[in-house]
Structures are given as structure tokens and as C-alpha cells.
N, C-alpha and C. Protein backbone atom coordinates (compact mmCIF):
# COMPACT_ATOMS: atom_id res chain seq x y z
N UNK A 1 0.83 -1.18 0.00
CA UNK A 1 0.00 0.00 0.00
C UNK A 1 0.87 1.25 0.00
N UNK A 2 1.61 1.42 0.79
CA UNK A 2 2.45 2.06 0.80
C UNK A 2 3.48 2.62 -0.48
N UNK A 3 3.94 1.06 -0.71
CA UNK A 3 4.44 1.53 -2.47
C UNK A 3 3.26 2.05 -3.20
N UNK A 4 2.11 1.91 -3.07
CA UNK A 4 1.39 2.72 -4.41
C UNK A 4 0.99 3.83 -3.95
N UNK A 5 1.12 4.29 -2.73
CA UNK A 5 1.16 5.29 -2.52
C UNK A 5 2.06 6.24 -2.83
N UNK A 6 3.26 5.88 -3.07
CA UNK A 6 4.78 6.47 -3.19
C UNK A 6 4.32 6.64 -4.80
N UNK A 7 4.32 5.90 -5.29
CA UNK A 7 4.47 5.65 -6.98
C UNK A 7 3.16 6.27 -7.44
N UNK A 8 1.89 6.81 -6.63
CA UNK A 8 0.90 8.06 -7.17
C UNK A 8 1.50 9.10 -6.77
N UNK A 9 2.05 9.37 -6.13
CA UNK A 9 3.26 10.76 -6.11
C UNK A 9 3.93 10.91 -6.82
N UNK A 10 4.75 10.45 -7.48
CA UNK A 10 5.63 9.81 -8.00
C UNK A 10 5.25 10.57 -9.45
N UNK A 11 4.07 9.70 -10.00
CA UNK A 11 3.07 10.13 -11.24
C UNK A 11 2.43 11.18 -10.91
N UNK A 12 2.10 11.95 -10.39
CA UNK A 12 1.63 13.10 -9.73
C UNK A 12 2.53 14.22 -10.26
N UNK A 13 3.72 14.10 -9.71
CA UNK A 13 4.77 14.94 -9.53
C UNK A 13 5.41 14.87 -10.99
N UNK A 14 5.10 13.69 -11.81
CA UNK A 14 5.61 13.64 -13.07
C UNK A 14 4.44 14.73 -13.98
N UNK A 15 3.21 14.30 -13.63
CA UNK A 15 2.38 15.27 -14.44
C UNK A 15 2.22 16.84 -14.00
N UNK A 16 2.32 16.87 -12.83
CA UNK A 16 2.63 18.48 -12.71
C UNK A 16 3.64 19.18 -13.02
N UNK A 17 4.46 18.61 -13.50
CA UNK A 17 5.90 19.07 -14.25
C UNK A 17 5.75 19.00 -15.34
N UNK A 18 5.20 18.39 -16.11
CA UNK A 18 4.46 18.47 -17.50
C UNK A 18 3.78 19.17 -17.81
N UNK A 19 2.93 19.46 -17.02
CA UNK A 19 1.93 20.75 -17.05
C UNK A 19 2.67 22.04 -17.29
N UNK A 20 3.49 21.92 -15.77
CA UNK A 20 4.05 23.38 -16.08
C UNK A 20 4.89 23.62 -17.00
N UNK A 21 6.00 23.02 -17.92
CA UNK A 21 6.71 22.72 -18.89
C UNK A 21 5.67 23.17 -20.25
N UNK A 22 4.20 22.65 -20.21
CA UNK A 22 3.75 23.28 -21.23
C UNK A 22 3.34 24.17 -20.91
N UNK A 23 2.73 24.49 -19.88
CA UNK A 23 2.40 26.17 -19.44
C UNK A 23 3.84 27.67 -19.58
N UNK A 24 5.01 26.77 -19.53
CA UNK A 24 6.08 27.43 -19.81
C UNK A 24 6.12 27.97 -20.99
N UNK A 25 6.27 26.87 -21.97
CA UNK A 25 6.23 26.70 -23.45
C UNK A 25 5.00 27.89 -24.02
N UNK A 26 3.92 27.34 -23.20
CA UNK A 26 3.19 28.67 -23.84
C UNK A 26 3.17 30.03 -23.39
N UNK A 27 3.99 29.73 -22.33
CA UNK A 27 3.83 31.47 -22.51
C UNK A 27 5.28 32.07 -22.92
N UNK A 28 6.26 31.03 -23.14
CA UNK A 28 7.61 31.19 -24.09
C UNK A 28 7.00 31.72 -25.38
N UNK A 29 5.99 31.32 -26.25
CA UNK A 29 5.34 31.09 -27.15
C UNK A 29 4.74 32.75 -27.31
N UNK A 30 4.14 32.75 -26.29
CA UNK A 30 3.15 34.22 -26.09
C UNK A 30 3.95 35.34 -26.17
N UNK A 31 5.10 35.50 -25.40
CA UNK A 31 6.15 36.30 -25.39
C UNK A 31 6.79 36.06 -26.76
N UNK A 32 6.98 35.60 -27.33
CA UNK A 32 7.47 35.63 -28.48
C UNK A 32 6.76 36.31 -29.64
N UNK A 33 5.46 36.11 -29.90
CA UNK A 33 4.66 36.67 -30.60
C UNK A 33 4.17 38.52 -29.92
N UNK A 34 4.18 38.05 -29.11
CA UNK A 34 4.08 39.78 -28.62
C UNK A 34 5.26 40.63 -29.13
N UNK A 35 7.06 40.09 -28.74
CA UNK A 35 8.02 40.66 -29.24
C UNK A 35 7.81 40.66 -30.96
N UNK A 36 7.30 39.67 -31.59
CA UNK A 36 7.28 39.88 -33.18
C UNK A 36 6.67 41.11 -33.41
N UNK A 37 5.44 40.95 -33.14
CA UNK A 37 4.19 42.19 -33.02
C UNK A 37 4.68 43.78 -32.56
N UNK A 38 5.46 44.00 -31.33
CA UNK A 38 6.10 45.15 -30.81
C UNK A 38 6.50 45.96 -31.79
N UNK A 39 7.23 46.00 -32.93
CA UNK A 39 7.93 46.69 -33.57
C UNK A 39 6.47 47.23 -34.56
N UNK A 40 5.94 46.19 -35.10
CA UNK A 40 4.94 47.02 -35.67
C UNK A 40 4.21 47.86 -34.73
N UNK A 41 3.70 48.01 -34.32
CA UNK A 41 2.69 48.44 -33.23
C UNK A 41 3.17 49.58 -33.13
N UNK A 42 4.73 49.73 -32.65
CA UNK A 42 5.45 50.57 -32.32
C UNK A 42 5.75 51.24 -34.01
N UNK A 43 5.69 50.73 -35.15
CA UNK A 43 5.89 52.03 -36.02
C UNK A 43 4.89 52.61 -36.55
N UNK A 44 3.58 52.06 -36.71
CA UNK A 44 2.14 52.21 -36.93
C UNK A 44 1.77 53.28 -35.86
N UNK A 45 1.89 52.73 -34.51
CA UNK A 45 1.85 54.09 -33.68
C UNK A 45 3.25 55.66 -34.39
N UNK A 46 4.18 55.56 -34.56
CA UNK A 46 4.64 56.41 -35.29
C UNK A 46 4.79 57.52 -36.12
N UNK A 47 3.84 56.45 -37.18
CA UNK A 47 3.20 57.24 -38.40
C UNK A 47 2.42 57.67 -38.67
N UNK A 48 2.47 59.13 -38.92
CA UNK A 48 1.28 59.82 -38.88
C UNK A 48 -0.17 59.00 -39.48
N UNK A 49 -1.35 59.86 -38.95
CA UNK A 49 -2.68 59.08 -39.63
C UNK A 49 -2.48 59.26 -40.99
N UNK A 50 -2.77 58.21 -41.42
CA UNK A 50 -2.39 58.26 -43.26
C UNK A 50 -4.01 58.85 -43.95
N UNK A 51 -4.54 58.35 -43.29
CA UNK A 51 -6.25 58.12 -43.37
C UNK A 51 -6.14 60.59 -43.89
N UNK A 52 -5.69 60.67 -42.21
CA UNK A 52 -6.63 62.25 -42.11
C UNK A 52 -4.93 62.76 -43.37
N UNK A 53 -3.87 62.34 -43.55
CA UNK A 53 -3.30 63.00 -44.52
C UNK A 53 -3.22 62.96 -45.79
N UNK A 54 -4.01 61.94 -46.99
CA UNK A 54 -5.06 61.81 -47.23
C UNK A 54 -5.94 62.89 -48.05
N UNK A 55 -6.58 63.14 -47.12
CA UNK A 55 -7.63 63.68 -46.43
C UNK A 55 -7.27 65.13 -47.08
N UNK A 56 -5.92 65.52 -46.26
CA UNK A 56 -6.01 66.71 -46.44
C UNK A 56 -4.88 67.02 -47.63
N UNK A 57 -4.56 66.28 -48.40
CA UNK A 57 -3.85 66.25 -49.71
C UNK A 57 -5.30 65.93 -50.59
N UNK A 58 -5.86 65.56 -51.04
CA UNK A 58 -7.12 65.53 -51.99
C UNK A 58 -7.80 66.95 -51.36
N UNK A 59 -7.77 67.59 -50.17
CA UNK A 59 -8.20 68.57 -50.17
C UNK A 59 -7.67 69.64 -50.81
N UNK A 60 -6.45 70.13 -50.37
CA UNK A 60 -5.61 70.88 -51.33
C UNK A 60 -5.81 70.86 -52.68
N UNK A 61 -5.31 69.59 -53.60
CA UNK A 61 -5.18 69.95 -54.63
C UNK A 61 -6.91 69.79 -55.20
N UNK A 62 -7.62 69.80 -54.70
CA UNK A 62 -9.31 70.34 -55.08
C UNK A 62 -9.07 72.01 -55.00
N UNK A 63 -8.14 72.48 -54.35
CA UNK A 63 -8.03 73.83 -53.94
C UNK A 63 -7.09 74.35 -54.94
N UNK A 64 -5.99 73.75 -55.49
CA UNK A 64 -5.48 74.09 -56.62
C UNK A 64 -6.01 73.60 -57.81
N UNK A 65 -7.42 73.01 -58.05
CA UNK A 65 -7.76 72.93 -59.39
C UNK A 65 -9.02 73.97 -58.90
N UNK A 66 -9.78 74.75 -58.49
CA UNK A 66 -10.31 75.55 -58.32
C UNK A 66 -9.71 77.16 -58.45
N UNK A 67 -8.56 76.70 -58.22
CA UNK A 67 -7.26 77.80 -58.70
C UNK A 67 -6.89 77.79 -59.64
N UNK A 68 -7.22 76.82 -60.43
CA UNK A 68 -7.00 76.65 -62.08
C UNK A 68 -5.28 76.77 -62.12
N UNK A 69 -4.45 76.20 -61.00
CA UNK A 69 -3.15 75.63 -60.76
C UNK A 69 -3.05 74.48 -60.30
N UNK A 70 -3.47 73.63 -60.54
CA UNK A 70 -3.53 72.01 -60.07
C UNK A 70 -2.26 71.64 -61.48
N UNK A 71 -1.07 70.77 -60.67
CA UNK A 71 0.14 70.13 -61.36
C UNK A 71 -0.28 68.83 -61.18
N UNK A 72 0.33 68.44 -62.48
CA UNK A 72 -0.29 66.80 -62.52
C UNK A 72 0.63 65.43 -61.78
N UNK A 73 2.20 66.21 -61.24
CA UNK A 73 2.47 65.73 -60.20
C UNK A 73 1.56 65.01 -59.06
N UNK A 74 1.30 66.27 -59.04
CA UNK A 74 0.07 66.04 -57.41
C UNK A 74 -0.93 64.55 -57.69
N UNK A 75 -1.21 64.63 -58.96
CA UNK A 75 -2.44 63.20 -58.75
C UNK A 75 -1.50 62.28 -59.20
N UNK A 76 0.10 62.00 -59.72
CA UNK A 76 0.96 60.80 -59.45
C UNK A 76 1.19 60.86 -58.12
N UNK A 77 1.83 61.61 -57.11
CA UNK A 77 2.00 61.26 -55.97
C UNK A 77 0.51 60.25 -55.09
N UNK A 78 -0.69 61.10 -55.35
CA UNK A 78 -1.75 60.71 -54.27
C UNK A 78 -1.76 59.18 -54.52
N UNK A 79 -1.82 58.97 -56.67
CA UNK A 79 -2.46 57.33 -56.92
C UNK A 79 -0.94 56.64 -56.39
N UNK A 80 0.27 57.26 -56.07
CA UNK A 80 1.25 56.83 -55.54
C UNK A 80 1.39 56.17 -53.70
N UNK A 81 0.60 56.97 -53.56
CA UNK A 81 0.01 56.91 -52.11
C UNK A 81 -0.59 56.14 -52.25
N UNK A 82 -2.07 56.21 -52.75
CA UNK A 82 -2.87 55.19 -52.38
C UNK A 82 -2.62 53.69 -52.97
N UNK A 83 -1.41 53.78 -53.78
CA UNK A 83 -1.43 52.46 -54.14
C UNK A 83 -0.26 51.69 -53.22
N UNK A 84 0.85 52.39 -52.41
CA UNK A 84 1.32 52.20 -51.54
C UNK A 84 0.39 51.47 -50.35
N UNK A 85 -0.14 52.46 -49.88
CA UNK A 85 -1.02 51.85 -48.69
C UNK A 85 -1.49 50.84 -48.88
N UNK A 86 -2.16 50.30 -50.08
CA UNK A 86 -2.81 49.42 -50.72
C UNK A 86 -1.44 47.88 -50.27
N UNK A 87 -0.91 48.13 -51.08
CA UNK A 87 0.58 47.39 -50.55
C UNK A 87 1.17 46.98 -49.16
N UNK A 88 0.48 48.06 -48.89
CA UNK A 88 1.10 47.98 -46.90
C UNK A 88 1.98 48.41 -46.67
N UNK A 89 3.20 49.43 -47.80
CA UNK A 89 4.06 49.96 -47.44
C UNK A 89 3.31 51.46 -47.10
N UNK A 90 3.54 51.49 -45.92
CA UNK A 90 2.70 52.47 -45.00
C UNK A 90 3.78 53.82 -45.08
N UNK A 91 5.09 53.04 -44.94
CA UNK A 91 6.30 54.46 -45.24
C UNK A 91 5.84 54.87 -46.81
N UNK A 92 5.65 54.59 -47.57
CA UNK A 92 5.98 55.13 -48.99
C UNK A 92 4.75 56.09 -48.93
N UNK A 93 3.25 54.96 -48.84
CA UNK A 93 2.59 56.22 -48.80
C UNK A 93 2.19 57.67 -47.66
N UNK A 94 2.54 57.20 -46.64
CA UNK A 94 3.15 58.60 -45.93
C UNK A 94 3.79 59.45 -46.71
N UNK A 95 5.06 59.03 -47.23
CA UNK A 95 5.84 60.25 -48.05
C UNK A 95 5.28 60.20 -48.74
N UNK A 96 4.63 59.87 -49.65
CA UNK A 96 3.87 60.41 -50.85
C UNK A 96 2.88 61.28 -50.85
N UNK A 97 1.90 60.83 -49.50
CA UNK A 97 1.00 62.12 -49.20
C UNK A 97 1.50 62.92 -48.89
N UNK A 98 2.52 62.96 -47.89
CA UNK A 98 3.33 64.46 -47.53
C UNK A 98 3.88 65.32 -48.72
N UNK A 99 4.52 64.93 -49.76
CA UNK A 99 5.08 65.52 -50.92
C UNK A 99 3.67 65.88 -51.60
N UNK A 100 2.76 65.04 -51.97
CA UNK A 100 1.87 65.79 -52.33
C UNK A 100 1.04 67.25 -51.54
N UNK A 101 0.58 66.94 -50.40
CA UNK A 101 0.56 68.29 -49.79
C UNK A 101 1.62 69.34 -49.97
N UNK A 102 3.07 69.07 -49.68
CA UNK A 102 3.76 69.91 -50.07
C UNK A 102 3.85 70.81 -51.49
N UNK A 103 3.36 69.71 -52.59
CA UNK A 103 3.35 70.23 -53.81
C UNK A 103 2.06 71.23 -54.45
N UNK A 104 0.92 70.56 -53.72
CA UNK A 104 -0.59 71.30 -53.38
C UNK A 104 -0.14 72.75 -52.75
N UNK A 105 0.45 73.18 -51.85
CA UNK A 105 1.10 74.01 -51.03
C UNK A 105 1.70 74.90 -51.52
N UNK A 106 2.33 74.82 -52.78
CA UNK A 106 3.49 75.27 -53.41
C UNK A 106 2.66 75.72 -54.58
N UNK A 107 1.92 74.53 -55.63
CA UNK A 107 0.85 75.50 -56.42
C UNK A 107 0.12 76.49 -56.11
N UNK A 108 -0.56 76.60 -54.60
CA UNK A 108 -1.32 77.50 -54.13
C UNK A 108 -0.34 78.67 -53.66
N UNK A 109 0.37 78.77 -53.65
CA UNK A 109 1.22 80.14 -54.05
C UNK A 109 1.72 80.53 -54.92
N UNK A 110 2.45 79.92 -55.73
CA UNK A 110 1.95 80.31 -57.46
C UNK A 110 0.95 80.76 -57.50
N UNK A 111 -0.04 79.87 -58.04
CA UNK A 111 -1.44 80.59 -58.28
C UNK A 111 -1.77 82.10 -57.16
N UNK A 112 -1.36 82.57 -56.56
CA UNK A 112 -1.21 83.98 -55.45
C UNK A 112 -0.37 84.94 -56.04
N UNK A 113 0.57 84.23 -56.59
CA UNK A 113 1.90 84.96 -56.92
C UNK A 113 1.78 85.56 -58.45
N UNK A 114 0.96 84.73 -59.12
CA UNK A 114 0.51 84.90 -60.59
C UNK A 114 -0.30 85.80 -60.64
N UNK A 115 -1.59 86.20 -59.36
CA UNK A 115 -2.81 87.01 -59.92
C UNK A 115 -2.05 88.28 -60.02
N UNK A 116 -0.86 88.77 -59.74
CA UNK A 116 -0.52 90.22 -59.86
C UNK A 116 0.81 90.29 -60.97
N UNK A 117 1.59 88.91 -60.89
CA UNK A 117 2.66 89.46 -61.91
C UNK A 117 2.44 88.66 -62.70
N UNK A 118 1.43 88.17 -63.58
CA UNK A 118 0.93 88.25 -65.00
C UNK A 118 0.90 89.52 -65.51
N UNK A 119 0.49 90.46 -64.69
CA UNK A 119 0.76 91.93 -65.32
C UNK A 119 2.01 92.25 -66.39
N UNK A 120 3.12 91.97 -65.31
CA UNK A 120 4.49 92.47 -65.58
C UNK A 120 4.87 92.04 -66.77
N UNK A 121 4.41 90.75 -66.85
CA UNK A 121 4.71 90.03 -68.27
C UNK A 121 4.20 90.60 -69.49
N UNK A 122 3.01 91.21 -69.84
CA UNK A 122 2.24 91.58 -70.91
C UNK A 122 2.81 92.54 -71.06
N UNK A 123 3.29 92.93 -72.39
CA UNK A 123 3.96 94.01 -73.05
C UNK A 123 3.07 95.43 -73.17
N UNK A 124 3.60 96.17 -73.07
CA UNK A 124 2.95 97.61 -72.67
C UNK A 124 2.79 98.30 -74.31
């Protein structure tokens, strides 16, 4: 009696070490996938909202074709953008919307800069 008493301990002590060995394993496992995950998370948090910049690059250059200065740059960069994002390279289309705003930005002062020295140009 005694021996089977010893030897259900025995097996006892074998399966609770098994247990925890896979309870180890999984959370070896868990930690691992969290560290994969970290870096994205961490550059997605980073990068600006692509969504609201975007947003406000199709706004602009609506503002330079109402200015009757819209560059046709501007709609390669955006379908540049959006076909980036599309891709998942989240860096490219970031810079692409940013250059496009920048370039939206830059027509709309031209077009400012033009309503008075078109003058200068026309021969007297």
C-alpha cells in the first residue's frame, strides 16, 4: 500500500511538471509573438494618420484645381500613395502624401503669386 502510494506521487509529480513545462512553453510562445508584433505596433503608432493625410492632400489639390493651378504631379503622388497603402508599405505612402501636400502648397502660391505678376509680363 504504501508503495502505491509512493508511486501516485511519484506520477503526480511527473504530471505536474508536464503541465508546467507546457504552461512554460506557452507562454515562451506568447512572449514571443508579442516581441514579433512590438515593432509594428510601435511604427504604426509612429506614423502619422495616413487616413486624415489623405484627407487633407485631396483637399488641397481640389483647392489648386479651383485655382486653375492644379500640377499633374500632385495626382501621381496621391495614386502613388494610395497604391502604396494598398501594398502595406505604409512608409511610402506617408511620403507620398506628404510631398503631395507639399506640392498642393506650393501651387497654391503660385497661383497667389501669378494674380498680380501676369501683369508684368504683358507688353505695354
Amino acid at each position: 500500500m504504501k508503495n502505491l502510494w509512493i508511486l501516485g506521487l511519484v506520477l503526480f509529480s511527473v504530471l505536474a511538471c508536464d503541465s508546467q513545462q507546457k504552461n512554460t512553453a506557452e507562454a515562451n510562445a506568447e512572449k514571443s509573438a508579442v516581441a514579433e508584433v512590438a515593432p509594428v505596433v510601435a511604427e504604426v503608432s509612429k506614423a502619422p494618420d495616413f487616413v486624415s493625410l489623405m484627407q487633407q492632400a485631396e483637399d488641397l489639390y481640389v483647392q489648386t484645381e479651383t485655382a486653375k493651378h492644379a500640377w499633374l504631379i500632385n495626382l501621381d503622388r496621391l495614386k502613388d500613395a494610395r497604391l502604396a497603402a494598398k501594398e502595406g508599405d505604409m512608409d511610402k505612402a506617408v511620403a507620398n502624401a506628404e510631398e503631395a501636400i507639399k506640392l498642393s502648397e506650393l501651387a497654391l502660391k503660385q497661383a497667389e503669386s501669378e494674380k498680380s505678376l501676369w501683369q508684368a509680363r504683358v507688353p505695354q
